[in-house]
N, C-alpha and C. Protein backbone atom coordinates (compact mmCIF):
# COMPACT_ATOMS: atom_id res chain seq x y z
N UNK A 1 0.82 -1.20 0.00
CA UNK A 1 0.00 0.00 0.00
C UNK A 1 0.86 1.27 0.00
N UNK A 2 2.03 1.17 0.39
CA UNK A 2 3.09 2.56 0.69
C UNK A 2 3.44 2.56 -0.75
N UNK A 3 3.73 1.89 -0.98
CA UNK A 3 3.83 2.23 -2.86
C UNK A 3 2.85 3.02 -3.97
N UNK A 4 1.73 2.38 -3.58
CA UNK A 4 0.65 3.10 -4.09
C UNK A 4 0.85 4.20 -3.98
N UNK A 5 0.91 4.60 -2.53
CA UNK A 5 0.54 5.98 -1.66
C UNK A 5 1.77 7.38 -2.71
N UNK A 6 2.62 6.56 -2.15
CA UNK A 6 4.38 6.75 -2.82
C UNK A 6 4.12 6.99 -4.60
N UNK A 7 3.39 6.42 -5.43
CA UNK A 7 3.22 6.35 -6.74
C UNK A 7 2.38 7.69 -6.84
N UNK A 8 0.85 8.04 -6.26
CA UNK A 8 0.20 8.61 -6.22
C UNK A 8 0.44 10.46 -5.65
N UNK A 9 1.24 10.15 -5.23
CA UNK A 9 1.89 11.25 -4.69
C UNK A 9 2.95 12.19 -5.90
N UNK A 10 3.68 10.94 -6.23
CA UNK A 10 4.52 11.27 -7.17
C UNK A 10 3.96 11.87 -8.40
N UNK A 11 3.27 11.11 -8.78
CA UNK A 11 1.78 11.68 -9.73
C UNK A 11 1.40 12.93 -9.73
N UNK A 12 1.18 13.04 -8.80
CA UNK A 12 0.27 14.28 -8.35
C UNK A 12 1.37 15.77 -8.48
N UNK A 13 2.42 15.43 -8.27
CA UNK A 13 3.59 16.23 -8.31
C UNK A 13 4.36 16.58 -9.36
N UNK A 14 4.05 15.52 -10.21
CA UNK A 14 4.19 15.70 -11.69
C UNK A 14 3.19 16.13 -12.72
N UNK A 15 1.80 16.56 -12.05
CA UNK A 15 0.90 17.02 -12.60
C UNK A 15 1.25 18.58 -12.47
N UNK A 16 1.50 18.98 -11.02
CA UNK A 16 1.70 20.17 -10.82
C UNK A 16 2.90 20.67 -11.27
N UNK A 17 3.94 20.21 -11.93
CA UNK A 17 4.77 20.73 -12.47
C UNK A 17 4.41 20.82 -13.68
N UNK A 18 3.73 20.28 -14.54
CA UNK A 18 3.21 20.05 -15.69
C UNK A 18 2.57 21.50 -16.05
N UNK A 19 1.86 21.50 -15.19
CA UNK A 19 0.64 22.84 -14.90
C UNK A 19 1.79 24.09 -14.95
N UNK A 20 2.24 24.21 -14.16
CA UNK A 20 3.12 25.26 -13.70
C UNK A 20 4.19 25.36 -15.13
N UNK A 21 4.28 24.45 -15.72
CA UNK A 21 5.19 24.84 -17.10
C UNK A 21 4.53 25.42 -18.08
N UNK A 22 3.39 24.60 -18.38
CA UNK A 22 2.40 25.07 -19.33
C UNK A 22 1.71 26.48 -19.40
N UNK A 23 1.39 27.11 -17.64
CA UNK A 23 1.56 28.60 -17.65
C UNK A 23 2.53 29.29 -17.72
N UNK A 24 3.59 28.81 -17.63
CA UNK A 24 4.75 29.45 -18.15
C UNK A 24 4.77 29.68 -19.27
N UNK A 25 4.57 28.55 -20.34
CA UNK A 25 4.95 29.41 -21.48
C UNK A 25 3.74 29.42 -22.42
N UNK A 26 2.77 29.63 -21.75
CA UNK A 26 1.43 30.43 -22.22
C UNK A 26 1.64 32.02 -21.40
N UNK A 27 2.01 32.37 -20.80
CA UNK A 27 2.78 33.41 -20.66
C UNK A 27 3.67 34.17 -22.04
N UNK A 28 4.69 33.11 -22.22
CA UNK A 28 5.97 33.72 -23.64
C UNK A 28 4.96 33.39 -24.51
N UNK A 29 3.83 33.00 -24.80
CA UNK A 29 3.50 32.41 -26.03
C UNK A 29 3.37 33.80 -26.93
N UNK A 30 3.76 33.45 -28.80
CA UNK A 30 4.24 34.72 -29.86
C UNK A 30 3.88 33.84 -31.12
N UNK A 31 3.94 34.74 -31.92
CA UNK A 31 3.63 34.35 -33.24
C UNK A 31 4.73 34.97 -33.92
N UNK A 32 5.97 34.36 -34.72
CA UNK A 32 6.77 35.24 -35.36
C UNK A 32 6.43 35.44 -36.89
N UNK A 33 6.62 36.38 -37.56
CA UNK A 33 6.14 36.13 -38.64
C UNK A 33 7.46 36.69 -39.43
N UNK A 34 7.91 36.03 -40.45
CA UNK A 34 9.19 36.20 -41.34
C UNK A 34 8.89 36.30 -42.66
N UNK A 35 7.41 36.89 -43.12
CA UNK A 35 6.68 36.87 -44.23
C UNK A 35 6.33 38.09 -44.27
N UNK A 36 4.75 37.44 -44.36
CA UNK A 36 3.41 38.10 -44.96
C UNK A 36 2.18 37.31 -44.07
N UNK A 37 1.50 37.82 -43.53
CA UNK A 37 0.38 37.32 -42.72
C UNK A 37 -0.66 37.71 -43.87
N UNK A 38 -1.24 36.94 -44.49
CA UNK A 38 -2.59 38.24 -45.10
C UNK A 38 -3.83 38.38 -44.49
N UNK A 39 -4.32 39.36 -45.24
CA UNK A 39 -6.20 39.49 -44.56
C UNK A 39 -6.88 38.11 -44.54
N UNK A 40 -7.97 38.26 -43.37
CA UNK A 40 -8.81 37.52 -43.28
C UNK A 40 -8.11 36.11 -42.29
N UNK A 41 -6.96 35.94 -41.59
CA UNK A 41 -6.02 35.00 -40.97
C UNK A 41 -6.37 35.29 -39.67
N UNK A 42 -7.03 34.30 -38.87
CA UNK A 42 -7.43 34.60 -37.31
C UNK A 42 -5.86 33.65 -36.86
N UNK A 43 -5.73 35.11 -35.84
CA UNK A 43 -4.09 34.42 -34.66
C UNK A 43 -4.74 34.40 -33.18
N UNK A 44 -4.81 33.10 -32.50
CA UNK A 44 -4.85 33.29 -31.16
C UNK A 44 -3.88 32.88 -30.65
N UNK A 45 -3.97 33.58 -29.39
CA UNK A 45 -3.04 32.96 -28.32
C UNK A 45 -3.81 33.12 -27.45
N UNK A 46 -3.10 31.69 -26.34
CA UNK A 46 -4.21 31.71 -25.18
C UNK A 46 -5.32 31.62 -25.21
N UNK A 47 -5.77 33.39 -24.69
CA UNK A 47 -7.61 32.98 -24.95
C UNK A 47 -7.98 34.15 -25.93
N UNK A 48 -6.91 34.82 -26.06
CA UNK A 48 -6.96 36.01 -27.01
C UNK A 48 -7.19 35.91 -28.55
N UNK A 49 -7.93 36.33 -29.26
CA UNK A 49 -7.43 36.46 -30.81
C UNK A 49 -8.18 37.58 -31.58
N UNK A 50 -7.38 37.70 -33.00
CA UNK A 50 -7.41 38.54 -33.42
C UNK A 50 -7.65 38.32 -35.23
N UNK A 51 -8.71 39.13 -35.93
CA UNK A 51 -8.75 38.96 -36.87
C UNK A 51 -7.70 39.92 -37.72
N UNK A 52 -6.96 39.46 -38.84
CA UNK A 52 -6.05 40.19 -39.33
C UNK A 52 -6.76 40.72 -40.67
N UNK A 53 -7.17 42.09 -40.21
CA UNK A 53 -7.61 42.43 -41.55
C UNK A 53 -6.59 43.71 -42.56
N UNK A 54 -5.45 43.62 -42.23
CA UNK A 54 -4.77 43.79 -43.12
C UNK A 54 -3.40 43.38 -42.96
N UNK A 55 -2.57 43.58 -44.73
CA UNK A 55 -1.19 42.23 -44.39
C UNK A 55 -0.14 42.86 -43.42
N UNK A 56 -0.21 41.74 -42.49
CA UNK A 56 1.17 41.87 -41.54
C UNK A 56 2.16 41.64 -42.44
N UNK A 57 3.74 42.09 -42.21
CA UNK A 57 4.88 41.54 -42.59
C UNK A 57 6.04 41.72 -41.74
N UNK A 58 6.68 41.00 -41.47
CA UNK A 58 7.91 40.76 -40.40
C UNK A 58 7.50 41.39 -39.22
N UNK A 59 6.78 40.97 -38.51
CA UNK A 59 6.19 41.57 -37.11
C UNK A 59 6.46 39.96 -36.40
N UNK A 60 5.98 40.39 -34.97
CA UNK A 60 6.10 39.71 -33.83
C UNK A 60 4.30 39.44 -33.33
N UNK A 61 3.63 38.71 -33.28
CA UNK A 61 2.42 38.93 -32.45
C UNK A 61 2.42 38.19 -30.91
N UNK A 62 1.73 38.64 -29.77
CA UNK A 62 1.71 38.71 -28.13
C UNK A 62 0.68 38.87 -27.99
N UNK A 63 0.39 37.98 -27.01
CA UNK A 63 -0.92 38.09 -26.00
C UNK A 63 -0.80 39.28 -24.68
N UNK A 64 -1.36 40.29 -24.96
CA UNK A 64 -1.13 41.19 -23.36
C UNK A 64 -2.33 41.71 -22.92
N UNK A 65 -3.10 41.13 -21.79
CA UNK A 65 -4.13 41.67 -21.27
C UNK A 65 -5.21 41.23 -22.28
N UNK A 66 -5.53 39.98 -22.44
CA UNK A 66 -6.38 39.44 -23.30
C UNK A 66 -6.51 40.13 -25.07
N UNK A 67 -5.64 40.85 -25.28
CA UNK A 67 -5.65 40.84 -26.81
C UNK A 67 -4.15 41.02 -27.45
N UNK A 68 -4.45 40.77 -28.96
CA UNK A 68 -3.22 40.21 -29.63
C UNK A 68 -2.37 41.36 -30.35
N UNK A 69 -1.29 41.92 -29.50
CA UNK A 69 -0.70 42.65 -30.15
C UNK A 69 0.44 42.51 -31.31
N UNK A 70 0.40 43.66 -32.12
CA UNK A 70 1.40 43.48 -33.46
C UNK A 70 2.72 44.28 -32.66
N UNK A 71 3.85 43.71 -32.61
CA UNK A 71 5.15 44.75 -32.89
C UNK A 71 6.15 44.19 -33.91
N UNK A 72 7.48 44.98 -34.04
CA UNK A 72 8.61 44.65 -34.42
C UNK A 72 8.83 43.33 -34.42
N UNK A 73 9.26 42.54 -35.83
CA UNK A 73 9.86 41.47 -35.60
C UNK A 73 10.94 41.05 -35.08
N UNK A 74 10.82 39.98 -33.72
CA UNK A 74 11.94 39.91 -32.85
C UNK A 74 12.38 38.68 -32.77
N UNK A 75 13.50 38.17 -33.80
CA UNK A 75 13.87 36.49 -33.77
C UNK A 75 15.03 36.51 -32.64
């Protein structure tokens, strides 16, 4: 039964690290763009998104405060 206990535990600890990574980098999450995005191209991140109604080119897109911002492309 200490095994179980011992397995279950371990589990559980590896869930929460799991979790804790995954908001991490839903946090950094970006869209790089080394093109041309054109009209009519929905980008989300997270829970954010954004309809692109006109052409992006070499920009960066970010989630900040629930919507999707355009800047400078940053590789």
């Amino acid at each position: 039964m200490a095994d179980t206990k011992t397995f279950a535990e371990r589990r559980q600890e590896l869930e929460k690290k799991e979790q804790e990574g995954s908001d991490e980098r839903r946090r950094h999450a970006k869209v790089m763009c080394l093109g041309v995005i054109h009209t009519g191209v929905k980008i989300t991140i997270n829970r954010a998104s954004r309809q692109v109604t006109e052409e992006l080119k070499y920009c960066t897109l970010t989630e900040s405060d629930g919507e999707i911002r355009v800047g400078p492309f940053k590789g």
